[in-house]
C-alpha atoms as a PDB file:
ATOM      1  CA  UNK A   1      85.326 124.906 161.242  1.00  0.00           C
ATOM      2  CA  UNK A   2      83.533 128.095 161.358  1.00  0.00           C
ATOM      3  CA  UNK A   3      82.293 129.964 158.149  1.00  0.00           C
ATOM      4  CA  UNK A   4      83.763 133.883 157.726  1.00  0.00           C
ATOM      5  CA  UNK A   5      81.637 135.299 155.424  1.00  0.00           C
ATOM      6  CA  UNK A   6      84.114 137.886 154.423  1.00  0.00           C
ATOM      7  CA  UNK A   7      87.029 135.634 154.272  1.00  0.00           C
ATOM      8  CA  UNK A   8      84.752 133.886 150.932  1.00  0.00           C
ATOM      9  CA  UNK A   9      84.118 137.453 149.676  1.00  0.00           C
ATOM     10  CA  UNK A  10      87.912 137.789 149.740  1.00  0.00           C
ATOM     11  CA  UNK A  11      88.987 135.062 148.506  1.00  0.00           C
ATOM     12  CA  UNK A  12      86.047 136.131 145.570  1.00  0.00           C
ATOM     13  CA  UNK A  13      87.989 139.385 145.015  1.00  0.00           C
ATOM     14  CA  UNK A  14      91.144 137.540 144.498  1.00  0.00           C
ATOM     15  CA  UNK A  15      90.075 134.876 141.876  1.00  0.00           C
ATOM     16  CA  UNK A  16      91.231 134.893 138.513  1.00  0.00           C
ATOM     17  CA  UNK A  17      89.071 136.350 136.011  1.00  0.00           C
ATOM     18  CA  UNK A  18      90.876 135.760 133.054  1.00  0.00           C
ATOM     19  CA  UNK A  19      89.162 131.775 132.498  1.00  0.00           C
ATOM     20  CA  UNK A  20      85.520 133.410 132.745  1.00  0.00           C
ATOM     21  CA  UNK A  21      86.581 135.342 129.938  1.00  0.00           C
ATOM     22  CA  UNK A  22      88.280 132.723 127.959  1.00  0.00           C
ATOM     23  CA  UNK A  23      85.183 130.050 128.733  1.00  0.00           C
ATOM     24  CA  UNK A  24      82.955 132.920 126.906  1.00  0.00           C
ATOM     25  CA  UNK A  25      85.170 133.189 124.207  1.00  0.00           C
ATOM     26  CA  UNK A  26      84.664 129.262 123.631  1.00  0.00           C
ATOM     27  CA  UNK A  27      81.459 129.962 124.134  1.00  0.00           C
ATOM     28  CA  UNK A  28      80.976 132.448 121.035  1.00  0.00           C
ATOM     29  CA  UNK A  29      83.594 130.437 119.065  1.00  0.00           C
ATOM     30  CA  UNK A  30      80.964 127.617 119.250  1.00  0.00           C
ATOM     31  CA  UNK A  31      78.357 129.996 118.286  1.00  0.00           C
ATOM     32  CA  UNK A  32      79.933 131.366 114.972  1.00  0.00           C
ATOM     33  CA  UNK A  33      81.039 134.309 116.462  1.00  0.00           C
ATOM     34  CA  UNK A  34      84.798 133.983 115.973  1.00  0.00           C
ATOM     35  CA  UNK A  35      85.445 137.423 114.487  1.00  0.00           C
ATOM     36  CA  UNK A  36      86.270 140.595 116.562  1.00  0.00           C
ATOM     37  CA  UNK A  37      84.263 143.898 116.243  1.00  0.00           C
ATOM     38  CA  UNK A  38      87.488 145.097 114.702  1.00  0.00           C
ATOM     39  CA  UNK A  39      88.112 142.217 112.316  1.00  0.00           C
ATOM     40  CA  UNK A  40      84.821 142.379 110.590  1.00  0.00           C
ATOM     41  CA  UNK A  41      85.103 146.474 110.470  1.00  0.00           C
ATOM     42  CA  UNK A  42      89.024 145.552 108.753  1.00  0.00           C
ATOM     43  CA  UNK A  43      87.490 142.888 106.748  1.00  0.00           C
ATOM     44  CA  UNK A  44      84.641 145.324 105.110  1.00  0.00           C
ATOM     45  CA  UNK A  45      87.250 148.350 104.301  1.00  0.00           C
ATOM     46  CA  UNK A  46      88.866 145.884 101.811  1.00  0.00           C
ATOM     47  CA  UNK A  47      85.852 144.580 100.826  1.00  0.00           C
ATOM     48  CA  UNK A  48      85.814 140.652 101.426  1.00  0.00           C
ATOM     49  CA  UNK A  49      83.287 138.529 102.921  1.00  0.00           C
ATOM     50  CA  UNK A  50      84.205 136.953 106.303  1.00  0.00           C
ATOM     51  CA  UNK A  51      84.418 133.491 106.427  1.00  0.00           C
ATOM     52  CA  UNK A  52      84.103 131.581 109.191  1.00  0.00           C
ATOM     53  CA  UNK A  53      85.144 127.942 109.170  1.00  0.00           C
ATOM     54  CA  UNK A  54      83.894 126.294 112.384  1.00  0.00           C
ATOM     55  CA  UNK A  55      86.056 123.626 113.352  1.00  0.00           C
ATOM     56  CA  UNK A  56      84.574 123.160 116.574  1.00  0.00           C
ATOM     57  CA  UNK A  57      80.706 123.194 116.384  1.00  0.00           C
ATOM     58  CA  UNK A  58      81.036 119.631 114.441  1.00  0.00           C
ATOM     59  CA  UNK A  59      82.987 117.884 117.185  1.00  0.00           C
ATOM     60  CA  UNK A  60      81.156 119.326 120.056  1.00  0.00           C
ATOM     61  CA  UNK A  61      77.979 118.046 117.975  1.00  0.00           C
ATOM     62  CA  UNK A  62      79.590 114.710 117.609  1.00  0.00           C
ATOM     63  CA  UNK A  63      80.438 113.959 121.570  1.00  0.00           C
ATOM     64  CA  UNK A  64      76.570 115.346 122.347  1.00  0.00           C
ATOM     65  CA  UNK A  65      75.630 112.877 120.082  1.00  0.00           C
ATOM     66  CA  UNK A  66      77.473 110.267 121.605  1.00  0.00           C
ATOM     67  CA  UNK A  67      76.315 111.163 125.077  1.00  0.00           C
ATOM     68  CA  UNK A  68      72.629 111.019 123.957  1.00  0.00           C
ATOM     69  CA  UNK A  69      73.263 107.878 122.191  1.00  0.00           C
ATOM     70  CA  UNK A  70      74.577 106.383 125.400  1.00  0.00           C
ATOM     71  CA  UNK A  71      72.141 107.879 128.046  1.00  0.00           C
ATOM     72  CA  UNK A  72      70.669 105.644 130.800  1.00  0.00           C
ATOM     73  CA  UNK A  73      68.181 105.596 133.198  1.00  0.00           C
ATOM     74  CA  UNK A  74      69.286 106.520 136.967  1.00  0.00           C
ATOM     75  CA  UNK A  75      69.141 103.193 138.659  1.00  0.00           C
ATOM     76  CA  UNK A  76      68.910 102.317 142.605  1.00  0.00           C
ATOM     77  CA  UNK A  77      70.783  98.845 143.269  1.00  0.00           C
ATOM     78  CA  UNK A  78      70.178  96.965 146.540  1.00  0.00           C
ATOM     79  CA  UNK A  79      73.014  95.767 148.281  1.00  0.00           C
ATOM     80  CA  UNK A  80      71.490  92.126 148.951  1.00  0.00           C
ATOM     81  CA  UNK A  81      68.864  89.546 147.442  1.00  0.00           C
ATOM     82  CA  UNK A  82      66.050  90.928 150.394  1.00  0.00           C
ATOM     83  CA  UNK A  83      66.319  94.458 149.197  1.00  0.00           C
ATOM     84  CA  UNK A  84      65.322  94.266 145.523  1.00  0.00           C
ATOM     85  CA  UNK A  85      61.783  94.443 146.274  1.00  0.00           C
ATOM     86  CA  UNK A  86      62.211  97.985 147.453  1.00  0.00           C
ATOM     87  CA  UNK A  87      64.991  98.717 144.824  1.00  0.00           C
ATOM     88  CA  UNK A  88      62.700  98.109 142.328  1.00  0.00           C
ATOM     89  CA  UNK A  89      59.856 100.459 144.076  1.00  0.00           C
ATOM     90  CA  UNK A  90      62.426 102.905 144.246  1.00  0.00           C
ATOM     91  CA  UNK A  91      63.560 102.842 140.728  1.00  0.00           C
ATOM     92  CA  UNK A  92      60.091 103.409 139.464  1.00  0.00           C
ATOM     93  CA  UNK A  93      59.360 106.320 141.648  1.00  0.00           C
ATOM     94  CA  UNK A  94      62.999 108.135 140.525  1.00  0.00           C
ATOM     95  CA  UNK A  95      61.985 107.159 137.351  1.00  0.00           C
ATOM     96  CA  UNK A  96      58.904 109.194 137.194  1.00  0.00           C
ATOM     97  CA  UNK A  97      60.581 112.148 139.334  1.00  0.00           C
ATOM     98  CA  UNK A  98      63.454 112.335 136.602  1.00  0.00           C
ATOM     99  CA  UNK A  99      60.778 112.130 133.694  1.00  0.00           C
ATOM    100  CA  UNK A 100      58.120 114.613 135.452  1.00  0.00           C
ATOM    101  CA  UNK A 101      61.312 117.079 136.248  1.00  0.00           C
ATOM    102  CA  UNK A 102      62.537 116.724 132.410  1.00  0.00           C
ATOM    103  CA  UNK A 103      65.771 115.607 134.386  1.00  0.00           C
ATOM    104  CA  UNK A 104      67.608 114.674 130.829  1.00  0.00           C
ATOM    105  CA  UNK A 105      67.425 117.854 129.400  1.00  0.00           C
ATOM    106  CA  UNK A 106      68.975 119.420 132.330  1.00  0.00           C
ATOM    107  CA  UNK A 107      71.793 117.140 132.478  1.00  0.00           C
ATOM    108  CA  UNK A 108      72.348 117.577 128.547  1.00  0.00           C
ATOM    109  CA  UNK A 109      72.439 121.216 128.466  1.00  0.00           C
ATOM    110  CA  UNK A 110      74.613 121.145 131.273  1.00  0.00           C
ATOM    111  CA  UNK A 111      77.192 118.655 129.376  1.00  0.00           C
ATOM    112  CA  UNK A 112      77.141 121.124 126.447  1.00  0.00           C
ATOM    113  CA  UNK A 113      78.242 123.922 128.868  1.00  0.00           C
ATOM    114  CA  UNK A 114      80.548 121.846 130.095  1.00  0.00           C
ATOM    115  CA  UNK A 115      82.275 120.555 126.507  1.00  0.00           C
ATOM    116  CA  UNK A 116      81.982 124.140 125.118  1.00  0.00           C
ATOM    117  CA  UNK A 117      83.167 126.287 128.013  1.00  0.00           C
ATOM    118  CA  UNK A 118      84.812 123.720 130.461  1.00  0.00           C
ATOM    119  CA  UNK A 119      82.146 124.146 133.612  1.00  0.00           C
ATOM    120  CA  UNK A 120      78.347 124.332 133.990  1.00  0.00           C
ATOM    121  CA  UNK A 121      76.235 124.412 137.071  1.00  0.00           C
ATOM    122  CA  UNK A 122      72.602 123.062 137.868  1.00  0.00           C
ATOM    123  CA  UNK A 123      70.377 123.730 140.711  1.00  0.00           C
ATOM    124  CA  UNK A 124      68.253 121.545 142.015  1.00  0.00           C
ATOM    125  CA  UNK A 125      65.521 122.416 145.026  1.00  0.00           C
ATOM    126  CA  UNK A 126      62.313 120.559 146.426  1.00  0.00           C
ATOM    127  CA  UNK A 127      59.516 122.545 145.076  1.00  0.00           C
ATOM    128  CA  UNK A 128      57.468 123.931 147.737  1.00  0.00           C
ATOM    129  CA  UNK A 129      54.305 123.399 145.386  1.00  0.00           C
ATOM    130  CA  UNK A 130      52.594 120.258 146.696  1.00  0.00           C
ATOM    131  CA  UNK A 131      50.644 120.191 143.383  1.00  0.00           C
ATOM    132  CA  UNK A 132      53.481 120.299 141.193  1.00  0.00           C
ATOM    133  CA  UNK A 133      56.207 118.376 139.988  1.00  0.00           C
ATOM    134  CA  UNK A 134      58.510 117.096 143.276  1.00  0.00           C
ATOM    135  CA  UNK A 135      61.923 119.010 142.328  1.00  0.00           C
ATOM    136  CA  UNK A 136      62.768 122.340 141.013  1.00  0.00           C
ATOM    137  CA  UNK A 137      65.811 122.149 138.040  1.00  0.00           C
ATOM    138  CA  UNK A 138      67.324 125.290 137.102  1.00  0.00           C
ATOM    139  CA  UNK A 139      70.691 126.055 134.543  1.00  0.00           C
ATOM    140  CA  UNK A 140      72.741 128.465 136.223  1.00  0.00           C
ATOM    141  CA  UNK A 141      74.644 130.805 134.065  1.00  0.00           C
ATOM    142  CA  UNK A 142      78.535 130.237 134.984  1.00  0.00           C
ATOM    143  CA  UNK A 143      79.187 134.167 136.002  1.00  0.00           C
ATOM    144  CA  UNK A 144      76.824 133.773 139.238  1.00  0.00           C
ATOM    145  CA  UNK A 145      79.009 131.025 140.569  1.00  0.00           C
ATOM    146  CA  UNK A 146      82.391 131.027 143.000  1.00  0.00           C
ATOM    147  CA  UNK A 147      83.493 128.189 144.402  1.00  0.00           C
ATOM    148  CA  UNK A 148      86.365 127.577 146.582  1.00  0.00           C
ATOM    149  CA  UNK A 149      89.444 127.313 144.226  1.00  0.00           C
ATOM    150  CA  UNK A 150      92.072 125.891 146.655  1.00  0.00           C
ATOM    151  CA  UNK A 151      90.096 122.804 146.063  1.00  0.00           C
ATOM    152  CA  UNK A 152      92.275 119.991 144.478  1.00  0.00           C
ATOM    153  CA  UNK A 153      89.196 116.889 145.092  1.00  0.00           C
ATOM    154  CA  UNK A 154      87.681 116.001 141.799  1.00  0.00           C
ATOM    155  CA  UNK A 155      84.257 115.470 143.461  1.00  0.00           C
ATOM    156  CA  UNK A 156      84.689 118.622 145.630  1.00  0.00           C
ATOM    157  CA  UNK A 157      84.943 116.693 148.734  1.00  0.00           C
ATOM    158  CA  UNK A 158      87.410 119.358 149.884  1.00  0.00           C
ATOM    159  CA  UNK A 159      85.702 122.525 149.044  1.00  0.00           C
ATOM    160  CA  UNK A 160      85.033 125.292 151.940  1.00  0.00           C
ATOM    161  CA  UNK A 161      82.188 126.975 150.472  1.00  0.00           C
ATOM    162  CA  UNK A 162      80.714 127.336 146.967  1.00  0.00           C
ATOM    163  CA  UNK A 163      78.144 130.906 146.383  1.00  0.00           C
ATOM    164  CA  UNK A 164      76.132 131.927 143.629  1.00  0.00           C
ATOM    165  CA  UNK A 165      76.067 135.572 143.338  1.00  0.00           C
ATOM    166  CA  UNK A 166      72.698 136.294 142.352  1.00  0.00           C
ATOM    167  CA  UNK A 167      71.006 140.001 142.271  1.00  0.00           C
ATOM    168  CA  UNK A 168      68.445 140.859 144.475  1.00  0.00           C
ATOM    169  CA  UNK A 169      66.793 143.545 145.573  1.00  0.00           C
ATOM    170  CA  UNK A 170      68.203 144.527 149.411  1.00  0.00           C
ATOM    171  CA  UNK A 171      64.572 143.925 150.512  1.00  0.00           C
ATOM    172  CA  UNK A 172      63.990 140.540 149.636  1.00  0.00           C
ATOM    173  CA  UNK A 173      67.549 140.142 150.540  1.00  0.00           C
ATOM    174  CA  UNK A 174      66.086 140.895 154.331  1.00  0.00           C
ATOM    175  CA  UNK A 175      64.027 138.422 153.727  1.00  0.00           C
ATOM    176  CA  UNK A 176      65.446 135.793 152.725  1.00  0.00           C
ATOM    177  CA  UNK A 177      67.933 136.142 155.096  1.00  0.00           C
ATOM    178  CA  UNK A 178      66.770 137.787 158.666  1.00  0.00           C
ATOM    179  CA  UNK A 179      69.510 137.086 160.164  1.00  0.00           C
ATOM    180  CA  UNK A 180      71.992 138.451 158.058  1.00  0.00           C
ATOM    181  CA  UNK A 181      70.144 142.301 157.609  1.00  0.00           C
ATOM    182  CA  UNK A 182      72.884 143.999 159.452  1.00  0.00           C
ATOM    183  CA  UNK A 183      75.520 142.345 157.016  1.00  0.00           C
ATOM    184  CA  UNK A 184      72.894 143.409 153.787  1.00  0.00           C
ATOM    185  CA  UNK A 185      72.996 146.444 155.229  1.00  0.00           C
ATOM    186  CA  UNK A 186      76.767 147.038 154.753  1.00  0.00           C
ATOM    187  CA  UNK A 187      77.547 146.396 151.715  1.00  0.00           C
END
């Protein structure tokens, strides 16, 4: 199957908006912020305090809690007796990777996003740095991701294309992408 580029920036245009907006409402219900511009402004012309009673913060707490309480190491498993040897090597060196890239964390934060506002994205990249840590981890704020939305396969098997809009200046756009500069261009 071909990719058409504009057919994904289409099918962008037509996705519903409304559940970003409702995912950062959870998001600043979790935060104590459950009270509207207007409601506090109504609440200090009669002259009472708001109070906030956050129901949620407690229970979101509680499952994090759970899920750190719970947390294993990644783990290869061979498939017979003669590859355990190399299982083992293998587990040792993911080991260190996941410890040297702070792999936990990552994976934490990114179960809180997805407990508080129902989806959260990581990136993960080889680092080009031969001196550095192996693998790049980044947290990637909800609003720069699309994904294909037809998609009914829990583990996105059945996705067409997922795109993280990310700004850029049209000049490292070019280059990044050289072969796309008549495309940049346009829009």
């Amino acid at each position: 199957m071909k990719f058409d580029f504009n057919a994904m920036l289409s099918d962008i245009e037509a996705q519903d908006k409304e559940w970003r907006l409702t995912a950062e409402k959870c998001a600043e219900y979790y935060d104590h912020r459950q009270l509207t511009d207007k409601r506090l402004k109504d609440l200090e012309s009669c002259e009472r305090l708001p109070v906030i009673g956050n129901l949620i913060q407690p229970a979101i707490n509680s499952v994090l809690g759970h899920e750190e309480s719970t947390r294993r190491d990644f783990r290869v498993v061979a498939d017979d007796v003669e590859g355990d040897l190399v299982a083992d090597a293998l587990n040792q060196r993911l080991n260190e990777e996941t410890r040297l890239s702070n792999v936990n964390r990552y994976c934490s934060d990114a179960y809180k996003g997805m407990l508080i506002k129902g989806l959260d994205w990581l990136f993960v990249d080889k680092n080009t740095d031969p001196f550095s840590k192996h693998f790049l981890i980044e947290r990637v704020p909800m609003s720069e991701i699309y994904y294909d939305m037809r998609g009914i396969d829990p583990e996105f098997g059945d996705w067409r294309w997922i795109a993280r809009r990310k700004f850029m200046d049209v000049d490292q756009a070019k280059v990044y992408f050289p072969d796309q500069k008549k495309l940049i261009d346009t829009l």
